[in-house]
PDB file of N, CA and C in Angstrom:
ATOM      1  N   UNK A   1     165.221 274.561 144.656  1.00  0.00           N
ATOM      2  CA  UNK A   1     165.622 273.767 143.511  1.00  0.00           C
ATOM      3  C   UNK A   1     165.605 274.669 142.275  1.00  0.00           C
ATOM      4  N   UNK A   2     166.753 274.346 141.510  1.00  0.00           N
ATOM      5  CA  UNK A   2     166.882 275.472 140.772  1.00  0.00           C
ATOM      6  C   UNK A   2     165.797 274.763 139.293  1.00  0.00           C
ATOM      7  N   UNK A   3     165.911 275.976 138.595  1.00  0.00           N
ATOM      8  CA  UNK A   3     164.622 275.344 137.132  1.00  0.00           C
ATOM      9  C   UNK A   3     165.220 274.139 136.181  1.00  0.00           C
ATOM     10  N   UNK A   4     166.828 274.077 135.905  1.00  0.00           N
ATOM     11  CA  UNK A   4     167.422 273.393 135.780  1.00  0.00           C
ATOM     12  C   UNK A   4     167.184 271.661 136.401  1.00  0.00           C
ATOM     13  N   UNK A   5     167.443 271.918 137.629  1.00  0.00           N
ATOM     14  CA  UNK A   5     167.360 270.661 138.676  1.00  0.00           C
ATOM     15  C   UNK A   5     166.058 270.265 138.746  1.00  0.00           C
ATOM     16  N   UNK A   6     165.057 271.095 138.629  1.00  0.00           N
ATOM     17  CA  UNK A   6     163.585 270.915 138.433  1.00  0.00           C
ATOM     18  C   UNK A   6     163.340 269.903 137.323  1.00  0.00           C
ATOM     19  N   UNK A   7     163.999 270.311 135.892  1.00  0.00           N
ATOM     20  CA  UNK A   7     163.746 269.511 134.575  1.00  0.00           C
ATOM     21  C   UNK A   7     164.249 268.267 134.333  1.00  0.00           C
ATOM     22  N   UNK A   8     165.840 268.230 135.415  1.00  0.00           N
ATOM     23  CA  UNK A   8     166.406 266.905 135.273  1.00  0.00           C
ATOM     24  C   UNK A   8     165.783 266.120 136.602  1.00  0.00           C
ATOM     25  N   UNK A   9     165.185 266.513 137.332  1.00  0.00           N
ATOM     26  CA  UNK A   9     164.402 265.244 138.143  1.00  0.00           C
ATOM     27  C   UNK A   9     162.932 264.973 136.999  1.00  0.00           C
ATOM     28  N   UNK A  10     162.236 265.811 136.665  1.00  0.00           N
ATOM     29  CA  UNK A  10     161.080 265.457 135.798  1.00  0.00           C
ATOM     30  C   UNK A  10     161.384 264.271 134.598  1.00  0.00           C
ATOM     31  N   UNK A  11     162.246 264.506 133.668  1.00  0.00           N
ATOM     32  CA  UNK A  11     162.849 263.758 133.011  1.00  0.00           C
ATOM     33  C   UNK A  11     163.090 262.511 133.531  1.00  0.00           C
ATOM     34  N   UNK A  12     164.452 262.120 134.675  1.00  0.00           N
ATOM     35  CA  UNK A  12     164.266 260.937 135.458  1.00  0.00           C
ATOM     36  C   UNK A  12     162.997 260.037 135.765  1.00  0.00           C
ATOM     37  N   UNK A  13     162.111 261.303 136.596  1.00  0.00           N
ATOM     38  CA  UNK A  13     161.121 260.362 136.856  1.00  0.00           C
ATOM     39  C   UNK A  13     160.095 259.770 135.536  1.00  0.00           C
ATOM     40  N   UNK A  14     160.340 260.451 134.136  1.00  0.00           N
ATOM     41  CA  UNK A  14     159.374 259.681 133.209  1.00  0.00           C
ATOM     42  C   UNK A  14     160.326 258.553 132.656  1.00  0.00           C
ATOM     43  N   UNK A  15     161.531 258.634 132.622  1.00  0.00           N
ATOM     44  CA  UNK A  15     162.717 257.629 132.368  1.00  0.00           C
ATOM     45  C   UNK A  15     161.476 256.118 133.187  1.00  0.00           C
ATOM     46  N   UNK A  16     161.511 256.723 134.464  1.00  0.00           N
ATOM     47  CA  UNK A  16     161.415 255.803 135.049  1.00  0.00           C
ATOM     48  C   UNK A  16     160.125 254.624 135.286  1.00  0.00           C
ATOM     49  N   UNK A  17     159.459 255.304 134.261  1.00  0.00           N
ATOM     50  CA  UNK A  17     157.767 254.733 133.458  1.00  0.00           C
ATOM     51  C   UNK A  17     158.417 253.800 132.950  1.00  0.00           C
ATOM     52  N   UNK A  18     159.760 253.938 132.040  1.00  0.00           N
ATOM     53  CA  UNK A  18     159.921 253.121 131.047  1.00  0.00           C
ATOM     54  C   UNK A  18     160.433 251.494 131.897  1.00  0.00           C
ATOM     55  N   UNK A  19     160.671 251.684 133.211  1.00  0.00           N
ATOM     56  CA  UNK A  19     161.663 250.576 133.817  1.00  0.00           C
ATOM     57  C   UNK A  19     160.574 249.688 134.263  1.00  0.00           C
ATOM     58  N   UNK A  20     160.483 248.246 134.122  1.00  0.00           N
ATOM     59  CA  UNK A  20     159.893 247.357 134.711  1.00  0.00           C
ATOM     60  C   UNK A  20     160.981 246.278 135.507  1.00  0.00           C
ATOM     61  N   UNK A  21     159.811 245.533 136.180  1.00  0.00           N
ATOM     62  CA  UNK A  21     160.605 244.581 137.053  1.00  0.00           C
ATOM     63  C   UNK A  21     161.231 243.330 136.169  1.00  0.00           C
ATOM     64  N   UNK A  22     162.525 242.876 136.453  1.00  0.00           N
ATOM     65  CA  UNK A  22     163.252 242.479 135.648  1.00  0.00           C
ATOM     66  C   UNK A  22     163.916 242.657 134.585  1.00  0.00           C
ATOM     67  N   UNK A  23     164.129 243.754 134.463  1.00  0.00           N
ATOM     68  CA  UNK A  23     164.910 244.323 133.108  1.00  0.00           C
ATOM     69  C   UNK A  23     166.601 244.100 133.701  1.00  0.00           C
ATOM     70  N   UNK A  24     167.120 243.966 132.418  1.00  0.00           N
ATOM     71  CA  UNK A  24     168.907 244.519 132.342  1.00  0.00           C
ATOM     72  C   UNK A  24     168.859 245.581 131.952  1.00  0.00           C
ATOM     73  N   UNK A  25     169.473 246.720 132.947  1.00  0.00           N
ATOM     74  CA  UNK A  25     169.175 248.263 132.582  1.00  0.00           C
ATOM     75  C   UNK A  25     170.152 248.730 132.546  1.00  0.00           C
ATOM     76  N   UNK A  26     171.131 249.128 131.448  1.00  0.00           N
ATOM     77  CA  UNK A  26     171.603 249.992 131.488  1.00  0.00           C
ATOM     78  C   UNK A  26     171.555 251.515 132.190  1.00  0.00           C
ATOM     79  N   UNK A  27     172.897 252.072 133.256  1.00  0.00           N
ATOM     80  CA  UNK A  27     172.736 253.198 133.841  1.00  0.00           C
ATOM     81  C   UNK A  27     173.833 254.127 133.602  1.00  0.00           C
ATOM     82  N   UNK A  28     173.251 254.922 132.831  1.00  0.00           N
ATOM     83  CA  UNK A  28     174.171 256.410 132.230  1.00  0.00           C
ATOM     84  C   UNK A  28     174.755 256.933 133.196  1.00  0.00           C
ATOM     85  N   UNK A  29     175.543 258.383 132.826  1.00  0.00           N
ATOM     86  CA  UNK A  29     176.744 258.762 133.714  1.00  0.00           C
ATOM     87  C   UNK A  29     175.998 260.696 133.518  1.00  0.00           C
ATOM     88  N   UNK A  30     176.498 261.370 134.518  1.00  0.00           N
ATOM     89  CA  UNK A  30     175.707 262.622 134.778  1.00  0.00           C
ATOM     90  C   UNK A  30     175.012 263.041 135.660  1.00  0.00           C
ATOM     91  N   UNK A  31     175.115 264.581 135.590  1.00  0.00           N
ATOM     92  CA  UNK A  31     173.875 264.744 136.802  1.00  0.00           C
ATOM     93  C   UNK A  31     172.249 263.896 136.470  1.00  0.00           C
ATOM     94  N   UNK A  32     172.299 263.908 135.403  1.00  0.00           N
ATOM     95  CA  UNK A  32     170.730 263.674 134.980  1.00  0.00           C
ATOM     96  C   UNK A  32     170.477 262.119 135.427  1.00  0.00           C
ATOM     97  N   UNK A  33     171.760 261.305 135.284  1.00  0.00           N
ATOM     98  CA  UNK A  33     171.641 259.936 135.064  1.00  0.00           C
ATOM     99  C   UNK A  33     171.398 259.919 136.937  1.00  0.00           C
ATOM    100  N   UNK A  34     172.399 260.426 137.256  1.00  0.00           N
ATOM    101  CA  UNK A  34     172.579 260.304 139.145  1.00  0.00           C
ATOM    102  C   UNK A  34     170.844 260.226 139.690  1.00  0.00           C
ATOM    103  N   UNK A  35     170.477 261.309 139.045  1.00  0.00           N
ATOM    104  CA  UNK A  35     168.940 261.742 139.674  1.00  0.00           C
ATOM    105  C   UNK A  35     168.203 259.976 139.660  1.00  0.00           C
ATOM    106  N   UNK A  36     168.242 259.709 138.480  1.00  0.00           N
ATOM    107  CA  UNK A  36     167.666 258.463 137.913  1.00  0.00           C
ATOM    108  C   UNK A  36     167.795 257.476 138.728  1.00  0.00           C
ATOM    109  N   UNK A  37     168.968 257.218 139.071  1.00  0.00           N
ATOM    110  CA  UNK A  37     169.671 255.847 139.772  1.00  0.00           C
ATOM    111  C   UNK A  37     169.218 255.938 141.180  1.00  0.00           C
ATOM    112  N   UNK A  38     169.283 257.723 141.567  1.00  0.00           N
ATOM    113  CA  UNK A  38     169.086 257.654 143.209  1.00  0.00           C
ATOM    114  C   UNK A  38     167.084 257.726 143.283  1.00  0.00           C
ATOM    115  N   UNK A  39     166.641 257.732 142.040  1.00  0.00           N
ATOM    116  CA  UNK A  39     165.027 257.605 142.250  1.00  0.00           C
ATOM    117  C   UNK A  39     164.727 256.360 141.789  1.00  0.00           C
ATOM    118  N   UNK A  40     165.762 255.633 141.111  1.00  0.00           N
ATOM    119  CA  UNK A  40     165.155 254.164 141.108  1.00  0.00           C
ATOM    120  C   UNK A  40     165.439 253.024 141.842  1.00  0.00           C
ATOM    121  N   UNK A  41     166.554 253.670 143.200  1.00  0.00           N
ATOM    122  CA  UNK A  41     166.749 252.601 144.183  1.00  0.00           C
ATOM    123  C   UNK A  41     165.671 252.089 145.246  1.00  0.00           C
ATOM    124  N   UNK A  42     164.475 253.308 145.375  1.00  0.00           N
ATOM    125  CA  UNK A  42     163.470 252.453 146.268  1.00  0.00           C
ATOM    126  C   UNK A  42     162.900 251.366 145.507  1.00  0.00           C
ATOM    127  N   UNK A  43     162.747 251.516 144.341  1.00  0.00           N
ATOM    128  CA  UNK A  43     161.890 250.483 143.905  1.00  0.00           C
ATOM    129  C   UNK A  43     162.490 249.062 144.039  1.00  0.00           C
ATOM    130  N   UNK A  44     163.939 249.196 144.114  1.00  0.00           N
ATOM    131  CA  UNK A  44     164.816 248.002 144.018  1.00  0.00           C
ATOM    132  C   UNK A  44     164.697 247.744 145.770  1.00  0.00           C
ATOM    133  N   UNK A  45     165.148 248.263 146.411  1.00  0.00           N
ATOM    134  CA  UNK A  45     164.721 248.152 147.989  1.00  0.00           C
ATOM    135  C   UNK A  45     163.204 247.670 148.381  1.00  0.00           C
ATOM    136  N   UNK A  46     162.297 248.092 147.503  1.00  0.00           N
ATOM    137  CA  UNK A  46     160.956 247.684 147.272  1.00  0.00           C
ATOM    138  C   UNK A  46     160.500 246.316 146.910  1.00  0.00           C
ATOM    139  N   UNK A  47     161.972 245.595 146.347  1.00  0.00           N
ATOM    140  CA  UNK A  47     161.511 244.462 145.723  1.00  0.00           C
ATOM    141  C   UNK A  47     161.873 243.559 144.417  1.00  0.00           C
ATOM    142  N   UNK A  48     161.953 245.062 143.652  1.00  0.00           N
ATOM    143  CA  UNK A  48     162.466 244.807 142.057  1.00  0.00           C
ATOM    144  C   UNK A  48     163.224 244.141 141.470  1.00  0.00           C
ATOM    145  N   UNK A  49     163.086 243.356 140.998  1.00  0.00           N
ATOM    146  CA  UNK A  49     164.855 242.514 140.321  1.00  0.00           C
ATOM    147  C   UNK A  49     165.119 243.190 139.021  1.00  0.00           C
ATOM    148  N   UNK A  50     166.043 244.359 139.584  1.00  0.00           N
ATOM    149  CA  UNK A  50     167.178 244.889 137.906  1.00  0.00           C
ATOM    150  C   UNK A  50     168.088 244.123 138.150  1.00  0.00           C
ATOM    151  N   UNK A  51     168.881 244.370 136.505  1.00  0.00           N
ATOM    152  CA  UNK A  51     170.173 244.141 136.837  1.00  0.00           C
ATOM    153  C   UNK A  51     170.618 245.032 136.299  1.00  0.00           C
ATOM    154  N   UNK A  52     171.827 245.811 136.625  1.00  0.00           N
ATOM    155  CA  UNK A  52     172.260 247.148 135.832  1.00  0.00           C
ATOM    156  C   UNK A  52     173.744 247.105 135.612  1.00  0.00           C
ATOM    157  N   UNK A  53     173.501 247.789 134.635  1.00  0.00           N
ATOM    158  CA  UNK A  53     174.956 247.979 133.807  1.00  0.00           C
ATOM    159  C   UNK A  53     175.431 248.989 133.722  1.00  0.00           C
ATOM    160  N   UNK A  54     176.463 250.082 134.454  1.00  0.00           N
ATOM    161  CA  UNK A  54     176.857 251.387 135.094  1.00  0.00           C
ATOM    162  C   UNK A  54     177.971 251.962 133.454  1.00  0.00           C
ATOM    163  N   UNK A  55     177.492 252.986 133.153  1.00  0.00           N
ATOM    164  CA  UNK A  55     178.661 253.263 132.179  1.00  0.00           C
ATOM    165  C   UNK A  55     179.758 254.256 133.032  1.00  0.00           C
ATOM    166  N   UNK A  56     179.987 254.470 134.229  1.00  0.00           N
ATOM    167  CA  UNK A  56     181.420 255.106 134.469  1.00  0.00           C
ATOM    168  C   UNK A  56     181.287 254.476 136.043  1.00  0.00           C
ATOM    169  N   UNK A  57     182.651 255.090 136.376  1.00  0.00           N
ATOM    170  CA  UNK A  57     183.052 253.987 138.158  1.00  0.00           C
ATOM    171  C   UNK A  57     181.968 255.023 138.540  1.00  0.00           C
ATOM    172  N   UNK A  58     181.851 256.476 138.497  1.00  0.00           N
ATOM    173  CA  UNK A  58     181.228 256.784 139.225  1.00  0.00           C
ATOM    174  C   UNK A  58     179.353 256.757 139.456  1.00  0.00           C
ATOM    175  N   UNK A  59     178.721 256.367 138.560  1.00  0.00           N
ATOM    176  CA  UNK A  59     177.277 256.011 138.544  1.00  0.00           C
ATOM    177  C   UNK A  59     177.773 254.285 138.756  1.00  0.00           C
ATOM    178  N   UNK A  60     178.735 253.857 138.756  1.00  0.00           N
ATOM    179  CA  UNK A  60     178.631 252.205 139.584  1.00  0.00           C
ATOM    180  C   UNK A  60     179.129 252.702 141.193  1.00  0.00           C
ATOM    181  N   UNK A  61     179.443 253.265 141.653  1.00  0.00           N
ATOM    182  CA  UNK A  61     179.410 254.150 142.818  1.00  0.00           C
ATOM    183  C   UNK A  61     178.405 254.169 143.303  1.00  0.00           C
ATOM    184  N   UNK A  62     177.669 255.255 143.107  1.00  0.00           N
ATOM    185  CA  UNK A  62     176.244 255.500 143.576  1.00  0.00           C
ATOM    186  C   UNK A  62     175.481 254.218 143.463  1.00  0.00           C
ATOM    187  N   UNK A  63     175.015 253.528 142.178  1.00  0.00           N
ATOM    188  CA  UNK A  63     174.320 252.368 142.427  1.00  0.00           C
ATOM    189  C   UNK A  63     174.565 251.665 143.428  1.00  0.00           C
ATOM    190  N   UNK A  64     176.071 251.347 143.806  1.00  0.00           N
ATOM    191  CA  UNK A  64     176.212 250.230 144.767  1.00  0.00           C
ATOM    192  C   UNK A  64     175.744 251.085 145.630  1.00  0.00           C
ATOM    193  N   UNK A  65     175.961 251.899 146.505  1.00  0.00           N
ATOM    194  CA  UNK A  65     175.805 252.669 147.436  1.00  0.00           C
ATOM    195  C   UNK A  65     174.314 252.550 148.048  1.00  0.00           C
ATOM    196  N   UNK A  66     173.531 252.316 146.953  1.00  0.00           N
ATOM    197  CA  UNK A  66     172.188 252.614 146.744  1.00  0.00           C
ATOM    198  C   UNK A  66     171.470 251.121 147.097  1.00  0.00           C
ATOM    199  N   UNK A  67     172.614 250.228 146.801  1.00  0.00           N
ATOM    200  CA  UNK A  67     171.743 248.498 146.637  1.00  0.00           C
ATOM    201  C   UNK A  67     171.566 247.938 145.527  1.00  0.00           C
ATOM    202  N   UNK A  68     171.800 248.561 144.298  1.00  0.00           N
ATOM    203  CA  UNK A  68     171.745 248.224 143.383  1.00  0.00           C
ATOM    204  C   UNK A  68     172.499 247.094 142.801  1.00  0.00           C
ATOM    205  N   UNK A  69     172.091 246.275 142.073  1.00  0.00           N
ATOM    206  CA  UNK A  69     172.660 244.873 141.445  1.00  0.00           C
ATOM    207  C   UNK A  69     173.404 245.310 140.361  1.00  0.00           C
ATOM    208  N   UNK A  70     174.964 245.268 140.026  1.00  0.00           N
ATOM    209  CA  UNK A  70     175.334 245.886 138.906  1.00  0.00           C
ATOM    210  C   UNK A  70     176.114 244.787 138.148  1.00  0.00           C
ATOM    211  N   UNK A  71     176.122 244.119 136.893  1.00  0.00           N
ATOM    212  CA  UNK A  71     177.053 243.452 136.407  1.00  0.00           C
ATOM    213  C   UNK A  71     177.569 244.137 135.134  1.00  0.00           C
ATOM    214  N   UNK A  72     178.489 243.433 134.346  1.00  0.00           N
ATOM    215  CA  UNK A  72     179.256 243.982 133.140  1.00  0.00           C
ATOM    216  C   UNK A  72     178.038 243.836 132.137  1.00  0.00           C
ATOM    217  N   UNK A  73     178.605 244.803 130.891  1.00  0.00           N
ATOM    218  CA  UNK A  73     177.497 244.301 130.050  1.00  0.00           C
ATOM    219  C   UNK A  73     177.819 243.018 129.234  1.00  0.00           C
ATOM    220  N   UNK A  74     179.414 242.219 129.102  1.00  0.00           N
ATOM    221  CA  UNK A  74     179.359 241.416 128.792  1.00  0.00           C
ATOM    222  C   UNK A  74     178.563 240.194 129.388  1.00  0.00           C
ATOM    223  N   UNK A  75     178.461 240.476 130.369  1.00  0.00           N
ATOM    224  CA  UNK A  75     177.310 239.341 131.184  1.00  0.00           C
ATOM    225  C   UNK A  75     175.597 239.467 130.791  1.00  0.00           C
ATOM    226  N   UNK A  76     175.285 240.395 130.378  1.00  0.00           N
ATOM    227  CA  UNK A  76     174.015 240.961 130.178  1.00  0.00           C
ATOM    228  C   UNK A  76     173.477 241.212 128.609  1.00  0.00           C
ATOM    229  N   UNK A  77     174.467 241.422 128.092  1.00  0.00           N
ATOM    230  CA  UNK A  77     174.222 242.083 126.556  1.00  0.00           C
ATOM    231  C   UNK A  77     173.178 241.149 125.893  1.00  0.00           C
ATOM    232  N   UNK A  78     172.116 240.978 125.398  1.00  0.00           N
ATOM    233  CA  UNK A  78     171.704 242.998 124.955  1.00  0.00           C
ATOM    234  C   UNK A  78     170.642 243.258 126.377  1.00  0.00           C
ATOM    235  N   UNK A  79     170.922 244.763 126.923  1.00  0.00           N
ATOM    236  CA  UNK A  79     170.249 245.349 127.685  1.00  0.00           C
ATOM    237  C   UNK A  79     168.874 245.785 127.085  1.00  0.00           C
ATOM    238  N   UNK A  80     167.668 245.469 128.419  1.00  0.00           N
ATOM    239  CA  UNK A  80     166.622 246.394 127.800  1.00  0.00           C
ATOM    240  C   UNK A  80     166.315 247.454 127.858  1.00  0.00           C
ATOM    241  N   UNK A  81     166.608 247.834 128.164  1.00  0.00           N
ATOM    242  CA  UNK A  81     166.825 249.602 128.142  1.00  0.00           C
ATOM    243  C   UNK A  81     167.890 250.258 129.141  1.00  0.00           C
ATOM    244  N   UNK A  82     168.203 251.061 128.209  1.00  0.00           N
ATOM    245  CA  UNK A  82     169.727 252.228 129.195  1.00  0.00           C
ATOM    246  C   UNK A  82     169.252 253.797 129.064  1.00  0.00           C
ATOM    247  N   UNK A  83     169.167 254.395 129.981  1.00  0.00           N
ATOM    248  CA  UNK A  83     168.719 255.734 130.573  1.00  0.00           C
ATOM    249  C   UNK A  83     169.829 256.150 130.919  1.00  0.00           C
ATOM    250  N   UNK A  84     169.967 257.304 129.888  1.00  0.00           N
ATOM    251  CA  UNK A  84     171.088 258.335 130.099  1.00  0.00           C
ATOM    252  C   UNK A  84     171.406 259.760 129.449  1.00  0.00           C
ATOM    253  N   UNK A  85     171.660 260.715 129.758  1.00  0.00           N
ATOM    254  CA  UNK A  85     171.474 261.792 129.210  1.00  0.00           C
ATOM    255  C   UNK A  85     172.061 262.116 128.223  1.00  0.00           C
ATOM    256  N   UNK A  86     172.043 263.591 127.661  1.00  0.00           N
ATOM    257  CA  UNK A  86     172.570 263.990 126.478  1.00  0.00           C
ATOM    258  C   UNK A  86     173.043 265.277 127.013  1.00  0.00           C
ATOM    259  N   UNK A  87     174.035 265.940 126.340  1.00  0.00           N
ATOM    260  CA  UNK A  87     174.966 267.401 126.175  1.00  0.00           C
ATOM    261  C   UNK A  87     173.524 268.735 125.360  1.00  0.00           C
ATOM    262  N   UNK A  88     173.857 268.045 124.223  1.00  0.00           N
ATOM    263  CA  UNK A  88     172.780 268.272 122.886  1.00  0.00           C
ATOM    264  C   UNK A  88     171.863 267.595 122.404  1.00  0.00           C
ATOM    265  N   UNK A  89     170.808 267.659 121.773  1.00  0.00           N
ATOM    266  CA  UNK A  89     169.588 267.387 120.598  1.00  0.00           C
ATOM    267  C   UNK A  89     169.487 268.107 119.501  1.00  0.00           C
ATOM    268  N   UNK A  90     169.171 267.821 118.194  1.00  0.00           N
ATOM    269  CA  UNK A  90     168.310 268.683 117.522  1.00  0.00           C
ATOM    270  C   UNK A  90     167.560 268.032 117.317  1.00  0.00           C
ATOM    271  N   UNK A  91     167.303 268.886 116.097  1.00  0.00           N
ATOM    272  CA  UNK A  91     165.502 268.806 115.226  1.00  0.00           C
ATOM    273  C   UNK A  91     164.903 267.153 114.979  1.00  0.00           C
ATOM    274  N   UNK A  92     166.552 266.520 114.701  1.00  0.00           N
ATOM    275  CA  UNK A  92     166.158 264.942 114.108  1.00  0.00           C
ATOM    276  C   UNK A  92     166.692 264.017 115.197  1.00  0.00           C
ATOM    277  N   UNK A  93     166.501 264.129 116.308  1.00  0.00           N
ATOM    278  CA  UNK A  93     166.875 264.060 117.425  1.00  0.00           C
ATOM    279  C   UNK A  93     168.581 263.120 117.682  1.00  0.00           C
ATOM    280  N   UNK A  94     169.600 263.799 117.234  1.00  0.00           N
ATOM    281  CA  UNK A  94     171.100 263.631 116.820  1.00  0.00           C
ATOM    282  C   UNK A  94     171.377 263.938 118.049  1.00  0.00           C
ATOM    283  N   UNK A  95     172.703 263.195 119.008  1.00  0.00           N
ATOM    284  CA  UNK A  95     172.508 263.548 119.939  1.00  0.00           C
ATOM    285  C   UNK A  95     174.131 263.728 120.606  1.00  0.00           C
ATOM    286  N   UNK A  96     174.138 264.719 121.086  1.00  0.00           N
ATOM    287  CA  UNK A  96     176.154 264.969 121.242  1.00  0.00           C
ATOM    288  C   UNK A  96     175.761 264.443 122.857  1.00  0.00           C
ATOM    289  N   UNK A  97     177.032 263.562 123.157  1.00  0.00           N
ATOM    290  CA  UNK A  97     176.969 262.996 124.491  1.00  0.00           C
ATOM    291  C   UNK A  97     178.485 263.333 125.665  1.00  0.00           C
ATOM    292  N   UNK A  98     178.399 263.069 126.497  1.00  0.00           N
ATOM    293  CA  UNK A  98     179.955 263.571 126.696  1.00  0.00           C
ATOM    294  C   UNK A  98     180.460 264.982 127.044  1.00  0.00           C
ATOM    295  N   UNK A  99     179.777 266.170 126.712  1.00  0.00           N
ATOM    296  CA  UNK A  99     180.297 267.115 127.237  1.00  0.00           C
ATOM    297  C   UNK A  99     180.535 267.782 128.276  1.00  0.00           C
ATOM    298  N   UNK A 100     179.663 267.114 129.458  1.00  0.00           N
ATOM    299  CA  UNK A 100     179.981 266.876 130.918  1.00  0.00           C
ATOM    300  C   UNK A 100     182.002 266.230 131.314  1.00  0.00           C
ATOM    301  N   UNK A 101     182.376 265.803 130.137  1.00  0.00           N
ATOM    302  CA  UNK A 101     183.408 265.014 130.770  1.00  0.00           C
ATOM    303  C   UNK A 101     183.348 263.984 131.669  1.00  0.00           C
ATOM    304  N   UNK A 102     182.561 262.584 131.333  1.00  0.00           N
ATOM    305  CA  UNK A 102     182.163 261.453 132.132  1.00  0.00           C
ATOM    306  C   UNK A 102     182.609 260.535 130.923  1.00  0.00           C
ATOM    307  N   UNK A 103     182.817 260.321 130.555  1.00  0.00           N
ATOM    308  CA  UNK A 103     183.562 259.483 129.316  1.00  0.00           C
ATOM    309  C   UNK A 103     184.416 258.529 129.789  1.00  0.00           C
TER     310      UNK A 103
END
């Protein structure tokens, strides 16, 4: 595993402190987001009632794939939390999104 792939599973898995049972969760698009979705499907296989809200076909892909419950966010809005990565950060934590090309 490269040091890279190392930081975006670490990340995921503290994402994944933030998720409780029953939330409307928004699910980001990316390698980083993928990691997320494919480490938070046991818990849903486990039991969990999400409901999630996929921002591209392809992380609503994987979720379904996975078991995951996915609806629109017009059905859901407002979500309690959405986990998803960033391109960039700085200092004031500003955040460029998108440069993967998942848009």
């Amino acid at each position: 595993m490269t040091d890279q792939n190392a930081l975006k599973r670490a990340v995921a898995a503290k994402a994944l402190e933030y998720v409780q049972d029953g939330m409307k969760l928004g699910l980001g698009s990316g390698s980083t987001a993928e990691i997320f979705v494919e480490m938070l499907a046991p818990r849903v296989r486990g039991g969990e009632k999400l409901l999630c809200v996929p921002t591209s076909e392809k992380t609503a892909t994987l979720a379904r794939k996975l078991g995951l419950t996915l609806a629109s966010l017009e059905d859901l809005a407002p979500l309690d939390l959405t986990i998803d990565g960033a391109d960039e950060a700085d200092r004031n934590l500003d955040l460029i999104k998108g440069g993967g090309g998942m848009l």
